[in-house]
PDB file of N, CA and C in Angstrom:
ATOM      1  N   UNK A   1      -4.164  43.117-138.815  1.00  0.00           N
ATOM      2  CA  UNK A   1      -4.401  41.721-139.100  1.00  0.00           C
ATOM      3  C   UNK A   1      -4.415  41.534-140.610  1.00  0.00           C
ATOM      4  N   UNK A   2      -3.603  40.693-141.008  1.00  0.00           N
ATOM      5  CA  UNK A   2      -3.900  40.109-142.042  1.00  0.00           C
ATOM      6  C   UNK A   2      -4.718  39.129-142.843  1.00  0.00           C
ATOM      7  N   UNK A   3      -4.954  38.854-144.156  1.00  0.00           N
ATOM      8  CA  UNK A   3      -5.696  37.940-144.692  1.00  0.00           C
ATOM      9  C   UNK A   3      -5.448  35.923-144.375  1.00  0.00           C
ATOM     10  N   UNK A   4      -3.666  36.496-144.027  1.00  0.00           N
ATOM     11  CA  UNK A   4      -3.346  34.773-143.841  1.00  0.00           C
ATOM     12  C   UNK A   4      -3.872  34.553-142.455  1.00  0.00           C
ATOM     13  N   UNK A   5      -3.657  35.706-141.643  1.00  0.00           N
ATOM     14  CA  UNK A   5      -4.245  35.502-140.268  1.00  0.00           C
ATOM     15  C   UNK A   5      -5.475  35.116-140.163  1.00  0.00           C
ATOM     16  N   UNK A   6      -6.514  35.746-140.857  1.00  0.00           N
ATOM     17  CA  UNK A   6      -8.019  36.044-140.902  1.00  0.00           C
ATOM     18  C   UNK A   6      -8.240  34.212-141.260  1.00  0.00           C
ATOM     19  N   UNK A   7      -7.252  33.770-142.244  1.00  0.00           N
ATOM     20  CA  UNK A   7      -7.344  32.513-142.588  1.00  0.00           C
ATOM     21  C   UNK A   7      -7.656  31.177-141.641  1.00  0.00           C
ATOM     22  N   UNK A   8      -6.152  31.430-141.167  1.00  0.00           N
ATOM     23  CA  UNK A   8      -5.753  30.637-139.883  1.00  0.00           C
ATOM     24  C   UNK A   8      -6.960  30.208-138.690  1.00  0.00           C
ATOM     25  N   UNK A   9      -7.750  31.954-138.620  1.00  0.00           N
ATOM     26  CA  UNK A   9      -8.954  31.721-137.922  1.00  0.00           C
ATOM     27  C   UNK A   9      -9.872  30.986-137.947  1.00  0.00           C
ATOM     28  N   UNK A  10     -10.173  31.332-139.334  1.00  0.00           N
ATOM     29  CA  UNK A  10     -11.312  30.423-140.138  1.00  0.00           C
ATOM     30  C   UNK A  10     -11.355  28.662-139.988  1.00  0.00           C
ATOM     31  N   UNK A  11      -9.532  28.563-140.107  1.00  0.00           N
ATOM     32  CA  UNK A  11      -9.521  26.838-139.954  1.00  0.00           C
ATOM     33  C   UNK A  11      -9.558  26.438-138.336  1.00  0.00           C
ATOM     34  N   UNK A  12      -8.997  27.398-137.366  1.00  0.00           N
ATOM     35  CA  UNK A  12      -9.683  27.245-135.938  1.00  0.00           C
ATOM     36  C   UNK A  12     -11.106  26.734-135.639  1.00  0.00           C
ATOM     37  N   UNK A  13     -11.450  28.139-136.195  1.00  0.00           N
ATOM     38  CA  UNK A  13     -13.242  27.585-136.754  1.00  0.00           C
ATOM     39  C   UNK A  13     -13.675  26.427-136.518  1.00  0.00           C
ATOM     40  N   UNK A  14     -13.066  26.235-138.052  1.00  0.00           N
ATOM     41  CA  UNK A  14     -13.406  24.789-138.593  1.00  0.00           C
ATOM     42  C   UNK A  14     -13.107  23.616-137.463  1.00  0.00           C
ATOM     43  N   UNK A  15     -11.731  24.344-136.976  1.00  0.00           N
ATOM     44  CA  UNK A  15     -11.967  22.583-136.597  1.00  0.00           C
ATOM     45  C   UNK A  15     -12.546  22.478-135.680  1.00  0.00           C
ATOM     46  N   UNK A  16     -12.597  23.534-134.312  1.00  0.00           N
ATOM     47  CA  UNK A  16     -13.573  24.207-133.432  1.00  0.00           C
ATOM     48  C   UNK A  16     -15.205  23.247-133.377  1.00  0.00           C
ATOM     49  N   UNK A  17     -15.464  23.473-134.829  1.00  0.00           N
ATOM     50  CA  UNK A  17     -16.926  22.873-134.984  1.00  0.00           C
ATOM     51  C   UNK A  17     -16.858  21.169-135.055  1.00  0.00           C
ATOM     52  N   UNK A  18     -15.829  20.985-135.199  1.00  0.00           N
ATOM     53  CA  UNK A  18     -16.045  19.757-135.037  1.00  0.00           C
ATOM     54  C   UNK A  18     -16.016  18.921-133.501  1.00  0.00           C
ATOM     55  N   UNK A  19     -15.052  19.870-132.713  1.00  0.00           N
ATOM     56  CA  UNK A  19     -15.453  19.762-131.287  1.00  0.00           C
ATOM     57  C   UNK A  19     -16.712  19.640-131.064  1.00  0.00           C
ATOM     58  N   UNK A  20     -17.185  20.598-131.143  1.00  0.00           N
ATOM     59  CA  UNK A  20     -18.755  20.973-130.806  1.00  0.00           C
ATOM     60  C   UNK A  20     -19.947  20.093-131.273  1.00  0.00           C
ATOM     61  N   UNK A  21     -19.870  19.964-132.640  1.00  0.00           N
ATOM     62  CA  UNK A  21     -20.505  18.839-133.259  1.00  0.00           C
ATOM     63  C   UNK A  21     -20.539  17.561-132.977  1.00  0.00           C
ATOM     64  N   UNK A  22     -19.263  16.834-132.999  1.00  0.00           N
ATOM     65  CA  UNK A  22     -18.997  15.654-132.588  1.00  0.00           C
ATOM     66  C   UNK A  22     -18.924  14.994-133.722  1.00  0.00           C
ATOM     67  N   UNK A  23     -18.397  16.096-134.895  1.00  0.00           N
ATOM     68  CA  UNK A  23     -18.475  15.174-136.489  1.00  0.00           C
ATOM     69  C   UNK A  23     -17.886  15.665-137.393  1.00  0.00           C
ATOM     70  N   UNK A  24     -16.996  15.433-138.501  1.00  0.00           N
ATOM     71  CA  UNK A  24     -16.100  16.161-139.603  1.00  0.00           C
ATOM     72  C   UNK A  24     -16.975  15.688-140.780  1.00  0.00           C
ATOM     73  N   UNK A  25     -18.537  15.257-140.448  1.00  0.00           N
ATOM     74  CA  UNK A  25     -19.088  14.900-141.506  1.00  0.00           C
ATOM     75  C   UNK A  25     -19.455  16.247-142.422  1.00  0.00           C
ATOM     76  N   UNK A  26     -19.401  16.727-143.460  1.00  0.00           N
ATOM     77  CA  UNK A  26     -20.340  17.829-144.148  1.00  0.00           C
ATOM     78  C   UNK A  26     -21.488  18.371-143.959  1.00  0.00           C
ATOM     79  N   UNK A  27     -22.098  19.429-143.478  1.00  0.00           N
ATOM     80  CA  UNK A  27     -23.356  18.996-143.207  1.00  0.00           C
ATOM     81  C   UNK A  27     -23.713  21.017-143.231  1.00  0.00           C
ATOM     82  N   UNK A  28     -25.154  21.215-143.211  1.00  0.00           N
ATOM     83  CA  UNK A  28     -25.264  22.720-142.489  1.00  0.00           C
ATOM     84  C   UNK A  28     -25.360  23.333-141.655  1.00  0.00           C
ATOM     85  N   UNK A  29     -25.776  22.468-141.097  1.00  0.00           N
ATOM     86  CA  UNK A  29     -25.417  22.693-139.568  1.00  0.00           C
ATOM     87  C   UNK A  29     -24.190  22.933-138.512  1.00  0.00           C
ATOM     88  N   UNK A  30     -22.870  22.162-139.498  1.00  0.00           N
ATOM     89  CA  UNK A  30     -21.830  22.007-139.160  1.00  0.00           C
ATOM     90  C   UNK A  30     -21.602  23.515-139.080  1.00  0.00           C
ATOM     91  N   UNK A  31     -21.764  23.686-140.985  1.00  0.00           N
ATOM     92  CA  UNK A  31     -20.956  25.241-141.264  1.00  0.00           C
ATOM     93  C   UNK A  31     -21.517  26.116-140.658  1.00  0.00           C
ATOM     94  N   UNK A  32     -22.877  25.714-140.250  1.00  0.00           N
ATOM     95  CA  UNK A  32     -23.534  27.360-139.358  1.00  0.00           C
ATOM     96  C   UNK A  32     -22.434  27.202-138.237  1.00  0.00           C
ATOM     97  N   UNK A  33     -22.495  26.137-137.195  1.00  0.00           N
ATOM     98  CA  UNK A  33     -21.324  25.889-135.865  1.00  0.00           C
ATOM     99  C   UNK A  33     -20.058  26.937-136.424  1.00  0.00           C
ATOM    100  N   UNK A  34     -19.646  26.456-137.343  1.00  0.00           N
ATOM    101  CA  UNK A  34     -18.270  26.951-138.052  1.00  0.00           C
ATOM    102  C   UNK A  34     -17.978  28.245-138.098  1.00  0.00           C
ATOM    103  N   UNK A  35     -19.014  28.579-138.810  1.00  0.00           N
ATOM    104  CA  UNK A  35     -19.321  30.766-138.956  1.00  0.00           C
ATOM    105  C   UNK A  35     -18.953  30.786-138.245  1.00  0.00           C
ATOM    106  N   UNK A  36     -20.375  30.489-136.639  1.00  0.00           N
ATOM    107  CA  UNK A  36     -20.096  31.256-135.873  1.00  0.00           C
ATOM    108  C   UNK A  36     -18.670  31.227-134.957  1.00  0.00           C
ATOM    109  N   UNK A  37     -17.982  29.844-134.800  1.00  0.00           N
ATOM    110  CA  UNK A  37     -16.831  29.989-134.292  1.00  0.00           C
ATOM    111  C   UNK A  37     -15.939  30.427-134.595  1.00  0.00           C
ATOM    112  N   UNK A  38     -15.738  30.947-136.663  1.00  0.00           N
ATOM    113  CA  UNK A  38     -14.634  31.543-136.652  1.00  0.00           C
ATOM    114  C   UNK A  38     -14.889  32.890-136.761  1.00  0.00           C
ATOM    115  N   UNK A  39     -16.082  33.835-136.557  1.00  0.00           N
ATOM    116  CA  UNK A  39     -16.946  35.363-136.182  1.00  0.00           C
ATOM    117  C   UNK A  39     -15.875  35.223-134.631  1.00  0.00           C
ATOM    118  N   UNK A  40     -16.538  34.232-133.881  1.00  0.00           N
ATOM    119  CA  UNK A  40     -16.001  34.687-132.378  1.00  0.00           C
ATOM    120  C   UNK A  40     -14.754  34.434-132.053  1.00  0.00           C
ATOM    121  N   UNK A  41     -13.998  33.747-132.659  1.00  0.00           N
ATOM    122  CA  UNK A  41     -12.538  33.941-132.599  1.00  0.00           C
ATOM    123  C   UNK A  41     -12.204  35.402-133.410  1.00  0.00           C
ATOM    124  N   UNK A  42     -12.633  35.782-134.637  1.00  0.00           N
ATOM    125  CA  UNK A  42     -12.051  36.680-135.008  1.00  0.00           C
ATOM    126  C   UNK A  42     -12.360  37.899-134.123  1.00  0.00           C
ATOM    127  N   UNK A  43     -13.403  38.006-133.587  1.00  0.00           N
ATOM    128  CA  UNK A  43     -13.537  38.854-131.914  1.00  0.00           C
ATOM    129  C   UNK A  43     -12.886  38.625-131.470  1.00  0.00           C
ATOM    130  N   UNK A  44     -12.575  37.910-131.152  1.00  0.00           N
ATOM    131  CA  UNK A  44     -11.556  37.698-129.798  1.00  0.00           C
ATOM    132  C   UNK A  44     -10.094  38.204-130.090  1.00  0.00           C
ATOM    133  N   UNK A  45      -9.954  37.745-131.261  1.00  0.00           N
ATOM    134  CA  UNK A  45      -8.472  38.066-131.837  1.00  0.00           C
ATOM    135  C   UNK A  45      -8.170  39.690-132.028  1.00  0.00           C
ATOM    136  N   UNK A  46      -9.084  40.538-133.047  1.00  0.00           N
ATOM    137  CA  UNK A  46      -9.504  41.393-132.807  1.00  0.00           C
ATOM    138  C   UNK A  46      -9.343  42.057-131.499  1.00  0.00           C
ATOM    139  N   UNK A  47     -10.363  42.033-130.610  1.00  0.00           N
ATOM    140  CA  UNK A  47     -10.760  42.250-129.317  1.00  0.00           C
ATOM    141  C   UNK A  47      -8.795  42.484-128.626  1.00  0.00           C
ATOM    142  N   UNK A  48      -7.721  41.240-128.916  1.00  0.00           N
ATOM    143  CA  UNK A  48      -6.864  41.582-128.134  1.00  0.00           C
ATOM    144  C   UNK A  48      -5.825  42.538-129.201  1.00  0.00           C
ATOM    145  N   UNK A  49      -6.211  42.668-130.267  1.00  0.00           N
ATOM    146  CA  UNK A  49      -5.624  44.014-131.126  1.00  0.00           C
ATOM    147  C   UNK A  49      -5.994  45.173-130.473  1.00  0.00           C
ATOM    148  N   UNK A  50      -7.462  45.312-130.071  1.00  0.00           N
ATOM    149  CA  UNK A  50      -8.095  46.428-129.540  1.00  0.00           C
ATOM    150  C   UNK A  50      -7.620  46.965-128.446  1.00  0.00           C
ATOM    151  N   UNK A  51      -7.195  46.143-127.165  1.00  0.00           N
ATOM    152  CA  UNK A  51      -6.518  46.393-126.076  1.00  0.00           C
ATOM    153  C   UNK A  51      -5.011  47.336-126.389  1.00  0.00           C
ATOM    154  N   UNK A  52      -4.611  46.373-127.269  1.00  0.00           N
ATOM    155  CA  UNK A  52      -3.002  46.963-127.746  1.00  0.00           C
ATOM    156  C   UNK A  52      -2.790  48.289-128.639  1.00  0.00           C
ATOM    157  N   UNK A  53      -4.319  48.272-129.260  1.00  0.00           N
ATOM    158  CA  UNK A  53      -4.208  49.297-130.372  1.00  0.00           C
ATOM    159  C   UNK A  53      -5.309  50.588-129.740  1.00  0.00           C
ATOM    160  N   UNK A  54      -5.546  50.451-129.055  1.00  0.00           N
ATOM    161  CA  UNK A  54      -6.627  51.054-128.515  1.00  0.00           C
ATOM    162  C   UNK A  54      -7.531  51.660-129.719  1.00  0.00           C
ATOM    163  N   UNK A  55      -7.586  53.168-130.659  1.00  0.00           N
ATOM    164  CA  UNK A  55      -8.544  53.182-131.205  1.00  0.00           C
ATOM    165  C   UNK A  55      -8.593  52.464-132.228  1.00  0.00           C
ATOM    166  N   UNK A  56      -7.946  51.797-132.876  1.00  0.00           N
ATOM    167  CA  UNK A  56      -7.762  51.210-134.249  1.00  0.00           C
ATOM    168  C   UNK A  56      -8.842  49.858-134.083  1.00  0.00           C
ATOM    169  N   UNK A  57      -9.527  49.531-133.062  1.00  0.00           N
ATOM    170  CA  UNK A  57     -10.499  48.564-132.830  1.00  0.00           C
ATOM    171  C   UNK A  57     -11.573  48.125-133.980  1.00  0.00           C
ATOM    172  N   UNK A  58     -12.725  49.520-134.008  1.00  0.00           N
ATOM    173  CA  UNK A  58     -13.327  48.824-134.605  1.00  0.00           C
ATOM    174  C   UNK A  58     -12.858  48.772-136.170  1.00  0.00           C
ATOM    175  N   UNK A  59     -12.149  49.389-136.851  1.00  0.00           N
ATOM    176  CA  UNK A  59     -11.582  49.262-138.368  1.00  0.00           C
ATOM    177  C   UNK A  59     -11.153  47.563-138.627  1.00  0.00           C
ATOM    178  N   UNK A  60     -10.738  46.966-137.461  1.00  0.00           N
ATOM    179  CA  UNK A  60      -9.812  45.572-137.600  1.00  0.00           C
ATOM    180  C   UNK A  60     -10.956  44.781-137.039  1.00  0.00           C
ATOM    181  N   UNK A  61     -11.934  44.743-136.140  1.00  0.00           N
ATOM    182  CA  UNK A  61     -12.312  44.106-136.000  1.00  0.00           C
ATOM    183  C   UNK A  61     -13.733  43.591-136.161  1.00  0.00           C
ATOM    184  N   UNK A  62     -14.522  44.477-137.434  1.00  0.00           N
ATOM    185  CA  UNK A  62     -15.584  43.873-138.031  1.00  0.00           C
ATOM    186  C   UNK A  62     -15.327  42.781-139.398  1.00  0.00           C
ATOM    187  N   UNK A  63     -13.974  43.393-140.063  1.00  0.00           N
ATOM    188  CA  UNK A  63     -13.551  42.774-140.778  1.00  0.00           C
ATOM    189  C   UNK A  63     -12.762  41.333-140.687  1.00  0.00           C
ATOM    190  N   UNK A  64     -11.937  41.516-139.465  1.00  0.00           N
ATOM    191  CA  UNK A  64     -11.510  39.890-139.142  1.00  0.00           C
ATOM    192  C   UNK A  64     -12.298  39.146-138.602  1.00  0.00           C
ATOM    193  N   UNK A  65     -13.572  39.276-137.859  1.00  0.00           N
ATOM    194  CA  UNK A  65     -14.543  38.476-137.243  1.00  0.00           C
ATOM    195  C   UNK A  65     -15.481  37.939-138.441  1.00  0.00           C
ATOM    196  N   UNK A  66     -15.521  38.566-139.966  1.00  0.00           N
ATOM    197  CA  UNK A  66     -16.484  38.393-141.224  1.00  0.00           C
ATOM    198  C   UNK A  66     -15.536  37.637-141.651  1.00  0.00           C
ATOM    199  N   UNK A  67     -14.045  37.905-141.949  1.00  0.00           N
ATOM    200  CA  UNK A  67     -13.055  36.784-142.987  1.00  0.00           C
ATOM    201  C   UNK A  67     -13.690  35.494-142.258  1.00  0.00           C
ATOM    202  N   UNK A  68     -13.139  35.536-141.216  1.00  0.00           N
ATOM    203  CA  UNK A  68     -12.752  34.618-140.060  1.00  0.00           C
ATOM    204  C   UNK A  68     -14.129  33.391-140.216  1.00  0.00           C
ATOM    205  N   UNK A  69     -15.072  34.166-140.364  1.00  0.00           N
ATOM    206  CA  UNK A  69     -16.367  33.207-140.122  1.00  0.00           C
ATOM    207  C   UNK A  69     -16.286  32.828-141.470  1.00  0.00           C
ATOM    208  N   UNK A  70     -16.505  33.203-142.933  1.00  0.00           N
ATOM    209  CA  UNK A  70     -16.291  33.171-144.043  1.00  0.00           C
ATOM    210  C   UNK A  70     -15.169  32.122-144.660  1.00  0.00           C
ATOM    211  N   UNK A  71     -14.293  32.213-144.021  1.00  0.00           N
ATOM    212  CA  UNK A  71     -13.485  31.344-143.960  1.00  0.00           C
ATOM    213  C   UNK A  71     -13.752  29.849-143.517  1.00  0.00           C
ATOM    214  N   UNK A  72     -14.104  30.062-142.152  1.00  0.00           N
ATOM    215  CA  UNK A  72     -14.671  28.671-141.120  1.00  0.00           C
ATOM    216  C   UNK A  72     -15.370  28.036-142.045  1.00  0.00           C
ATOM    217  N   UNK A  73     -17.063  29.180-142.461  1.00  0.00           N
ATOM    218  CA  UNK A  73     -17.764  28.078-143.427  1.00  0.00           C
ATOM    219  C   UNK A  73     -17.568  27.393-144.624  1.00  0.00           C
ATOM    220  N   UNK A  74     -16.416  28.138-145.309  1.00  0.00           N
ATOM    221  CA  UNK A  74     -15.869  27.182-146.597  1.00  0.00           C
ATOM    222  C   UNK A  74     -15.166  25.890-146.244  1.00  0.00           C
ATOM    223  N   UNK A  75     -14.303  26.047-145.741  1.00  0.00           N
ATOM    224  CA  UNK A  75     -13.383  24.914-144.677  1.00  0.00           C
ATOM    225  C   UNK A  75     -14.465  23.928-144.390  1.00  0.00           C
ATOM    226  N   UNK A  76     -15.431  24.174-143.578  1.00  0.00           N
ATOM    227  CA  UNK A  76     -16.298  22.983-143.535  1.00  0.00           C
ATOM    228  C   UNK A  76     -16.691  22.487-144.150  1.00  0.00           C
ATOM    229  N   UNK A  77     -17.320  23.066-145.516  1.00  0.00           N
ATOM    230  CA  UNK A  77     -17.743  22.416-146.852  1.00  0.00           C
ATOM    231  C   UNK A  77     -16.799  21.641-147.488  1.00  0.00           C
ATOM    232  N   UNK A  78     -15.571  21.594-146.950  1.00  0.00           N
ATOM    233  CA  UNK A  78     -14.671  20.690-147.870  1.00  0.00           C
ATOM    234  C   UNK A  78     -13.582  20.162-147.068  1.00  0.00           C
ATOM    235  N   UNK A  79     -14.205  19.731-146.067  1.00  0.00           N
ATOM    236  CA  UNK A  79     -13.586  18.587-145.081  1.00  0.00           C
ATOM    237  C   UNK A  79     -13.557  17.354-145.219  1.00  0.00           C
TER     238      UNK A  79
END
C-alpha cells in the first residue's frame, strides 16, 4: 500500500463521518468520527492485502490503518 492510497482512505474517512454525523460542519467530534473511520477502513483495506499476501499482514497493516485515520482527521479540519 501506498501513501496516495493511505490518502484516498483518509478522505473515505472523512466523508464517512459526515454520514454518521449528519454534518460537514468542523467540529471534534467530527474528527474523532473521522480517525476512527479512516483506522477502520485502513483495516479493512489492509485486512484484504492480508488475505492476498498472507504473511506480509501485519507490516502493511498497522501502518495504513494510522495514515488512514491521520489523514481522515486532517480532512475534517478543513472541510
Amino acid at each position: 500500500m501506498s501513501i496516495d492510497k493511505s490518502i484516498n482512505i483518509g478522505n473515505a474517512g472523512n466523508e464517512m463521518s459526515k454520514k454518521i454525523t449528519g454534518t460537514s460542519e468542523v467540529s471534534a467530534g467530527r474528527t474523532v468520527v473521522a480517525a476512527g473511520s479512516g483506522a477502520a477502513l485502513g483495516g479493512i483495506a489492509a485486512g484484504t492485502v492480508a488475505v492476498v499476501g498472507g504473511v506480509a499482514a501485519a507490516p502493511i497493516a498497522i501502518p495504513l490503518a494510522a495514515v488512514g485515520a491521520v489523514a481522515a482527521g486532517i480532512f475534517s479540519l478543513f472541510d
